[in-house]
Every structure is written in structure tokens, then in C-alpha cells.
N, C-alpha and C. Protein backbone atom coordinates (compact mmCIF):
# COMPACT_ATOMS: atom_id res chain seq x y z
N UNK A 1 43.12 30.72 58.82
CA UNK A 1 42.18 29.98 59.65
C UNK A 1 40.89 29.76 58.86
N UNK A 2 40.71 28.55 58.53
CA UNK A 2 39.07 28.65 58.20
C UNK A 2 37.98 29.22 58.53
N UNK A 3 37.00 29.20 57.89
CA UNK A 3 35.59 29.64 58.64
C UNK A 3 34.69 28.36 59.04
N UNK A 4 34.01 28.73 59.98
CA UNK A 4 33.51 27.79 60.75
C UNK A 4 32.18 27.81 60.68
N UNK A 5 31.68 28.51 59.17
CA UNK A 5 30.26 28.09 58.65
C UNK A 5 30.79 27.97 57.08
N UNK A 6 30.47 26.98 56.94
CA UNK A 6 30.46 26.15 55.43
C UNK A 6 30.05 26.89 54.43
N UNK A 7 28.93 27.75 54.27
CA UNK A 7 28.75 28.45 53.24
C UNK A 7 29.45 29.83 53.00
N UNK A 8 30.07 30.28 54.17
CA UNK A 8 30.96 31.75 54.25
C UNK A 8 32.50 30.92 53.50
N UNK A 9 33.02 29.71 53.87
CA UNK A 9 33.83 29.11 53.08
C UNK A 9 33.44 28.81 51.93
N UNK A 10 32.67 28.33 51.25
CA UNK A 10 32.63 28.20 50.15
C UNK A 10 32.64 29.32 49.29
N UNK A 11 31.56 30.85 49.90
CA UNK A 11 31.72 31.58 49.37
C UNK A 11 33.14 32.40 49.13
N UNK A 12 33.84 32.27 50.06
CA UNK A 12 35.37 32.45 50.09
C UNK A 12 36.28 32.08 48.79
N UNK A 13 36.13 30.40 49.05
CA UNK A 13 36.91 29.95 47.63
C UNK A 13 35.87 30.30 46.31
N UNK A 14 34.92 30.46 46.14
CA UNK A 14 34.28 30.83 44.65
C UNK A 14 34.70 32.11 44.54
N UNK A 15 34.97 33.26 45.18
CA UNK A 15 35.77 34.15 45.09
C UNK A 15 37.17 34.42 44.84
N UNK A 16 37.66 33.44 45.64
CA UNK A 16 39.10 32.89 45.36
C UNK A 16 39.64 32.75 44.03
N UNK A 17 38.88 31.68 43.68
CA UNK A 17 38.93 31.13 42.27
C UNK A 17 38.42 32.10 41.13
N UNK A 18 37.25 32.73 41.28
CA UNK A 18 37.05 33.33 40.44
C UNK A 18 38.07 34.69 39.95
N UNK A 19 38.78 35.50 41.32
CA UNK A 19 39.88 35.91 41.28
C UNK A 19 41.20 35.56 40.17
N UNK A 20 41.35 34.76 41.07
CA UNK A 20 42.60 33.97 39.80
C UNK A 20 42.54 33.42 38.48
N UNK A 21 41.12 33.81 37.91
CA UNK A 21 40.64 33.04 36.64
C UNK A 21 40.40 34.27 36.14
N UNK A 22 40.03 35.43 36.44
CA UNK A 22 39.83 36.65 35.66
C UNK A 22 41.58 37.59 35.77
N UNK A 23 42.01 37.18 36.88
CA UNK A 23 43.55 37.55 36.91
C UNK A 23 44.10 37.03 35.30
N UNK A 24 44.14 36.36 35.27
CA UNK A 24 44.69 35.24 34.18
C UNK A 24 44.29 35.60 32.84
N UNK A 25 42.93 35.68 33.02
CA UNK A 25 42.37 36.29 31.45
C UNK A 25 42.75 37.91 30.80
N UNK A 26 42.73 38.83 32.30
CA UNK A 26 42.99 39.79 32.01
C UNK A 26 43.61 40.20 30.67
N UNK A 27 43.03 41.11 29.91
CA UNK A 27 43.98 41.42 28.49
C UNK A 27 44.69 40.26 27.74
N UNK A 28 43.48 39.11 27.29
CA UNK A 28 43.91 38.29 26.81
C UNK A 28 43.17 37.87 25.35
N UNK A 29 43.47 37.77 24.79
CA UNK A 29 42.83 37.61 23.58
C UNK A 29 43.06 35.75 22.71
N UNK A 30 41.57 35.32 22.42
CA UNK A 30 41.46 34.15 21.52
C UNK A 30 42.54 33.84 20.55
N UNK A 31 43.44 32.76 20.76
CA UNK A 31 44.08 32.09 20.18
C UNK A 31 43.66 32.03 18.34
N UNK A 32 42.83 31.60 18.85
CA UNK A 32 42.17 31.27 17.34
C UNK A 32 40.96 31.86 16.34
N UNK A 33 40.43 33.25 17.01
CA UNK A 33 40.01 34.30 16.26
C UNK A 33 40.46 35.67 16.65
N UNK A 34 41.46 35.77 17.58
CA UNK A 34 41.75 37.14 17.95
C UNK A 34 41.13 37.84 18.83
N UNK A 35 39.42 37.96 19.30
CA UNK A 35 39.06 38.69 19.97
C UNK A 35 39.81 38.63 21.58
N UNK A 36 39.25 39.54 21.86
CA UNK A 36 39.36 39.64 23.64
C UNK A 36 38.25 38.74 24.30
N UNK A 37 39.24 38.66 25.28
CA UNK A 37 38.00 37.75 25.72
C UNK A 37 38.18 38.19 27.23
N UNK A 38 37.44 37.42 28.18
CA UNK A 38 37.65 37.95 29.68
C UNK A 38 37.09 36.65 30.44
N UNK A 39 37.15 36.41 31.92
CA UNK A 39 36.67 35.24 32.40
C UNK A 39 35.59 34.46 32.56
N UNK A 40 34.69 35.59 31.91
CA UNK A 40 33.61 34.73 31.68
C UNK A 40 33.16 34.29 30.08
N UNK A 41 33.82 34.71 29.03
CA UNK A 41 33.95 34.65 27.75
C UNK A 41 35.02 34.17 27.06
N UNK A 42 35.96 32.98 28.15
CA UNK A 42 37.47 32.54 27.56
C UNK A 42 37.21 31.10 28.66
N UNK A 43 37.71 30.25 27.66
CA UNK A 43 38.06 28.71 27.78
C UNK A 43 39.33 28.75 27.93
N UNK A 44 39.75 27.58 28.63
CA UNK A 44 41.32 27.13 28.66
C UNK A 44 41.17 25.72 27.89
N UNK A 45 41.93 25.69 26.88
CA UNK A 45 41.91 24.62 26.13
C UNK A 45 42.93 24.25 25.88
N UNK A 46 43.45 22.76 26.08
CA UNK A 46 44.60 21.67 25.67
C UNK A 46 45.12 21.67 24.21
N UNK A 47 46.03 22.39 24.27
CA UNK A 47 46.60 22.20 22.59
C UNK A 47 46.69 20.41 22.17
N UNK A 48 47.30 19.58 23.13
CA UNK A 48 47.15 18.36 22.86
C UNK A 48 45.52 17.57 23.41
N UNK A 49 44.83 17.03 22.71
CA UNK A 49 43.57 16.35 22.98
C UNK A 49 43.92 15.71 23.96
N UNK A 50 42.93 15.64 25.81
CA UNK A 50 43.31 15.05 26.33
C UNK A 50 41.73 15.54 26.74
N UNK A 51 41.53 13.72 26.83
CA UNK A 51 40.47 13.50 27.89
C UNK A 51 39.67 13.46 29.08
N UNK A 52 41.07 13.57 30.17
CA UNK A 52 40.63 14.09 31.50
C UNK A 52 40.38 15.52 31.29
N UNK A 53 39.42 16.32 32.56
CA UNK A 53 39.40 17.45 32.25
C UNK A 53 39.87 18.05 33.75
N UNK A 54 41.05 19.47 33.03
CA UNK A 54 40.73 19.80 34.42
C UNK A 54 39.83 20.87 34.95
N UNK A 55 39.40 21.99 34.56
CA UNK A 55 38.40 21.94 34.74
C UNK A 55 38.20 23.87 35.13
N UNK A 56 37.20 23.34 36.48
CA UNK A 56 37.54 24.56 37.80
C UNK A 56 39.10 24.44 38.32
N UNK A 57 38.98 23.26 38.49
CA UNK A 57 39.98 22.75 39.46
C UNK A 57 41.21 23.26 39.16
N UNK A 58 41.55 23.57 38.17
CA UNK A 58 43.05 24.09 37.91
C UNK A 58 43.57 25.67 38.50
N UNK A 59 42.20 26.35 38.76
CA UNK A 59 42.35 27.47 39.47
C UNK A 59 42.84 27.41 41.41
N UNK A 60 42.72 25.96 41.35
CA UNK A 60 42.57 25.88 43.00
C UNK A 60 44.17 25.28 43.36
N UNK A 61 44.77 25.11 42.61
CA UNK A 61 45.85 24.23 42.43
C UNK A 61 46.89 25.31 42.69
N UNK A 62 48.23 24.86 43.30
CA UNK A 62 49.64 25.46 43.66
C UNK A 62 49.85 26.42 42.43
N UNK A 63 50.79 27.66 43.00
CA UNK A 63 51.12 28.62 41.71
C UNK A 63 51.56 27.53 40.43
N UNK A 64 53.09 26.37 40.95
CA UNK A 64 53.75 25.43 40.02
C UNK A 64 53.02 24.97 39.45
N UNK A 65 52.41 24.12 40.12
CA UNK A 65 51.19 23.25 39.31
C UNK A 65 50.55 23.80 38.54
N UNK A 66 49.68 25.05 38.74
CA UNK A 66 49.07 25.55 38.06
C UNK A 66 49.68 26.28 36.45
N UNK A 67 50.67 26.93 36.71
CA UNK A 67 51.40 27.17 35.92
C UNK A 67 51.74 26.31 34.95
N UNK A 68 52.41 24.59 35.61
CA UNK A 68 52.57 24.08 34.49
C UNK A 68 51.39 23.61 33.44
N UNK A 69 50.21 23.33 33.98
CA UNK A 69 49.25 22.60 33.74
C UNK A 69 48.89 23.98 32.37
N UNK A 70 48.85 25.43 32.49
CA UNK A 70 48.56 25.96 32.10
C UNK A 70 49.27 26.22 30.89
N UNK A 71 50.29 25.62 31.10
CA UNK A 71 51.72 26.10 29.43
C UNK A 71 50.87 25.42 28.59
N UNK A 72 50.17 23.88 29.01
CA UNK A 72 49.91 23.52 28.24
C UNK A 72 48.53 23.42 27.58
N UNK A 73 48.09 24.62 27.60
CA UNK A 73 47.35 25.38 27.37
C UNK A 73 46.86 26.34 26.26
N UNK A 74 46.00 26.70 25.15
CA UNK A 74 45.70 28.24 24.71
C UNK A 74 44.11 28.73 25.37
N UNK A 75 44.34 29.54 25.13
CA UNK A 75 43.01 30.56 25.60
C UNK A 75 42.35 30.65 24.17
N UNK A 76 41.02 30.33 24.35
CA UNK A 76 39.81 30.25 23.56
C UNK A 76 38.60 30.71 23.75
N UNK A 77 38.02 31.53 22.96
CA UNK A 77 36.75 32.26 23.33
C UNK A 77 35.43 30.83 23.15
N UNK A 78 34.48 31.17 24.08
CA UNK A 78 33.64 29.89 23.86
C UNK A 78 33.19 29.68 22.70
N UNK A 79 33.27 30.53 22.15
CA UNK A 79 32.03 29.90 20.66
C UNK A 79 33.76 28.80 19.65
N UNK A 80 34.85 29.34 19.76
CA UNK A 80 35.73 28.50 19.06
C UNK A 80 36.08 27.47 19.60
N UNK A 81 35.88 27.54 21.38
CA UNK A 81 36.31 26.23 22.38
C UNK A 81 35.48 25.22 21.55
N UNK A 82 33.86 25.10 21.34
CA UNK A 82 33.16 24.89 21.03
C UNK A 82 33.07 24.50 19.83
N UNK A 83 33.58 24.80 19.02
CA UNK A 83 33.56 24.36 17.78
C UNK A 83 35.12 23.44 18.37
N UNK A 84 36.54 24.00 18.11
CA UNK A 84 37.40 22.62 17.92
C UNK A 84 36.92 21.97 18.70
N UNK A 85 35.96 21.44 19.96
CA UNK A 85 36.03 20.42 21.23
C UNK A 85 34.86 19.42 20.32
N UNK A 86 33.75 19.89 19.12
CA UNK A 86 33.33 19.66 18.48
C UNK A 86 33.76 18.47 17.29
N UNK A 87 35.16 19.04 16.60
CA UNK A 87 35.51 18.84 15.40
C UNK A 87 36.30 17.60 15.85
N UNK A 88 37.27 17.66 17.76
CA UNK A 88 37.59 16.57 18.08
C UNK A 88 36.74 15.24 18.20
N UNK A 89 35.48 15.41 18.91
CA UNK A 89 34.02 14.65 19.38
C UNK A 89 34.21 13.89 17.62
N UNK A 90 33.82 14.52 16.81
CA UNK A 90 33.20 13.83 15.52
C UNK A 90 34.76 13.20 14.96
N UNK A 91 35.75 13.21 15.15
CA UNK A 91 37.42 12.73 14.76
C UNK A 91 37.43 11.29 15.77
N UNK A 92 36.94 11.71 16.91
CA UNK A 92 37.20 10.77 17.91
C UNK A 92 36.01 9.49 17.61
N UNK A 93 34.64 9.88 17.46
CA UNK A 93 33.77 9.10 16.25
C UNK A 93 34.21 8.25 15.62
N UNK A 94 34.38 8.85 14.48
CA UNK A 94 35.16 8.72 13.31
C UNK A 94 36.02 7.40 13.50
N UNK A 95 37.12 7.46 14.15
CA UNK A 95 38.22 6.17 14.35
C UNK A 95 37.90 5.19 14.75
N UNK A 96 36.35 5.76 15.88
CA UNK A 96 35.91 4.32 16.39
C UNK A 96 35.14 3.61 15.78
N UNK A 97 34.11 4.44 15.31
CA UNK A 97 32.79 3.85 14.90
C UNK A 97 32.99 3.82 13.40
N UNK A 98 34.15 4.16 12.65
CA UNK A 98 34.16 3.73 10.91
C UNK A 98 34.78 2.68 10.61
N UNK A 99 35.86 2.26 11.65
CA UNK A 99 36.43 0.80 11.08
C UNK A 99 35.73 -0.14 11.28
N UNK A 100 34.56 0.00 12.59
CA UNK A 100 33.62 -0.89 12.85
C UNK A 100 32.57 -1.36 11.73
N UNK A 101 32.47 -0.19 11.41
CA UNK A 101 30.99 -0.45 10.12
C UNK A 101 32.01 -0.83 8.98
N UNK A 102 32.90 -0.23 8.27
CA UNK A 102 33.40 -0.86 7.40
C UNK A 102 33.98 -2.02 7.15
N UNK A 103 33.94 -2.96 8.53
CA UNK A 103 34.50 -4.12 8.63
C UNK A 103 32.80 -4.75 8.29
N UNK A 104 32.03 -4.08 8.80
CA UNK A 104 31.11 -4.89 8.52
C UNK A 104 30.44 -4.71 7.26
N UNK A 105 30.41 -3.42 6.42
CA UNK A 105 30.56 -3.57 4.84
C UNK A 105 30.86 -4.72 4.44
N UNK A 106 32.12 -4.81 4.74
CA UNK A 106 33.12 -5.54 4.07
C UNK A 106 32.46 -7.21 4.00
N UNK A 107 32.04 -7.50 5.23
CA UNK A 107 32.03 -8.66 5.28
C UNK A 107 30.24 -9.08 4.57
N UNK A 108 29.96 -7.97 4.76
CA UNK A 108 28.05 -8.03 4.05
C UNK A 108 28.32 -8.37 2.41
N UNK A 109 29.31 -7.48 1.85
CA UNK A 109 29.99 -8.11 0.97
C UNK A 109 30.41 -9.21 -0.12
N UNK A 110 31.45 -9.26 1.19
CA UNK A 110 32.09 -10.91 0.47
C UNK A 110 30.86 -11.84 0.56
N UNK A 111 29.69 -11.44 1.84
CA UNK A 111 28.92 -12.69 1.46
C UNK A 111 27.59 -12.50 0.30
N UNK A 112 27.47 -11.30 0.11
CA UNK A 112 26.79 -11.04 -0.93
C UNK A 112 27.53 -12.06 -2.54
N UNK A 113 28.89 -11.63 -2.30
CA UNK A 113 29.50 -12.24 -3.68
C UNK A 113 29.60 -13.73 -3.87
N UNK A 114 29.72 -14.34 -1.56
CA UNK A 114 29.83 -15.80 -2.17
C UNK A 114 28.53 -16.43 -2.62
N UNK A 115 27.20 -15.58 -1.84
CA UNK A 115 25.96 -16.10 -2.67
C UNK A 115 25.80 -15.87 -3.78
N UNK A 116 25.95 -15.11 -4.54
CA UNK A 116 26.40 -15.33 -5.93
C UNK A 116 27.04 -16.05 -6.38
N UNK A 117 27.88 -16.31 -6.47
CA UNK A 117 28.84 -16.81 -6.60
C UNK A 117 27.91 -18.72 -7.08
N UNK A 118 27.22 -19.06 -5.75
CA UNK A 118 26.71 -19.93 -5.30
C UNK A 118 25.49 -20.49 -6.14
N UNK A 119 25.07 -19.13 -6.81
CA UNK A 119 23.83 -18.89 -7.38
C UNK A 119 23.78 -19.01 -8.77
N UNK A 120 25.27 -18.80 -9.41
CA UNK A 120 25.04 -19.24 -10.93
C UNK A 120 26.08 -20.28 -11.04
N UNK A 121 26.28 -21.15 -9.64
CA UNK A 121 26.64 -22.20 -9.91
C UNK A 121 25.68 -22.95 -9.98
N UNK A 122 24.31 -22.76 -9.61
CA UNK A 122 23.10 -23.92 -9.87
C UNK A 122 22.29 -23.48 -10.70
């Protein structure tokens, strides 16, 4: 049955959740430097780069759901979440914003050469 003052519910599910997020971490250690970590010192991070995030929200979600959402998953202490979510940001950069400028190299370029070009023809 719900509660029938809004903030005794909310405080309910932030308990809830926070429950099942330190459940989870329990005796778990960083993927990618080894330490221990615990629920307030461990990220859930997407082995595959994916842009939506889920978030809190994945704690609030069906055992299944949650579960699956979680395979695809490693556990990361913040300072390494932080760095790869980093190394993606500047990759993701990178693809967009370098073919852009180098197209425009390119073309600063050719017209540099056809004014030349132009220039010891007269």
C-alpha cells in the first residue's frame, strides 16, 4: 500500500534503491584497477559505449530487467569511470570535429595552391 504523504514515499524508495545498489556492490571490486569499491565509491559502466544513460533508474527496475541491463555492465571505481567516460568524450570529438576541420584544411589549401598557381601565371 502506498503512503499517503509524498515525502515518507519518497523517502521509502531512496532507501529502496539505495538498498539494492549497495546489495549489488557488496564485495565487489573495480574492473579496471582492482580496488574494492562499495556504493558509494563504484560506477556501473557499459562495456559497449552507449549514450542513453541509465542511470538511478536501473535500481528501480524488475529483478529481469535489471539483471539484464546489468550483464551488460562492469563495475568501476569513480576516479576510472571518469577517466574511460573521459577518453570516450575526446574519441567521440575526435570523429566529429576532425573530419570537419580537415576538410576544411584541405580546401584552404587547394585554394592557397590555385592562387598560386594564378600568381606566377601573371
Amino acid at each position: 500500500m502506498p503512503y499517503k504523504n509524498p515525502s515518507k514515499q519518497r523517502e521509502f524508495q531512496r532507501k529502496w534503491v539505495a538498498k539494492r545498489r549497495a546489495d549489488h556492490f557488496r564485495g565487489k571490486k573495480c574492473a579496471n584497477c582492482g580496488k574494492p569499491v562499495g556504493p558509494h565509491t563504484a560506477d556501473l559502466d557499459h562495456k559497449k559505449a552507449k549514450m542513453n544513460r541509465t542511470g538511478h533508474k536501473i535500481w528501480s527496475r524488475e529483478k529481469k530487467d535489471r539483471s539484464k541491463e546489468i550483464a551488460k555492465t562492469q563495475i568501476l571505481c569513480k576516479a576510472c569511470h571518469k577517466k574511460k567516460t573521459a577518453r570516450q568524450a575526446a574519441a567521440r570529438a575526435e570523429e566529429s570535429f576532425f573530419p570537419v576541420i580537415r576538410a576544411k584544411i584541405d580546401e584552404l589549401v587547394k585554394s592557397a595552391i590555385n592562387k598560386k598557381k594564378i600568381d606566377d601565371e601573371v
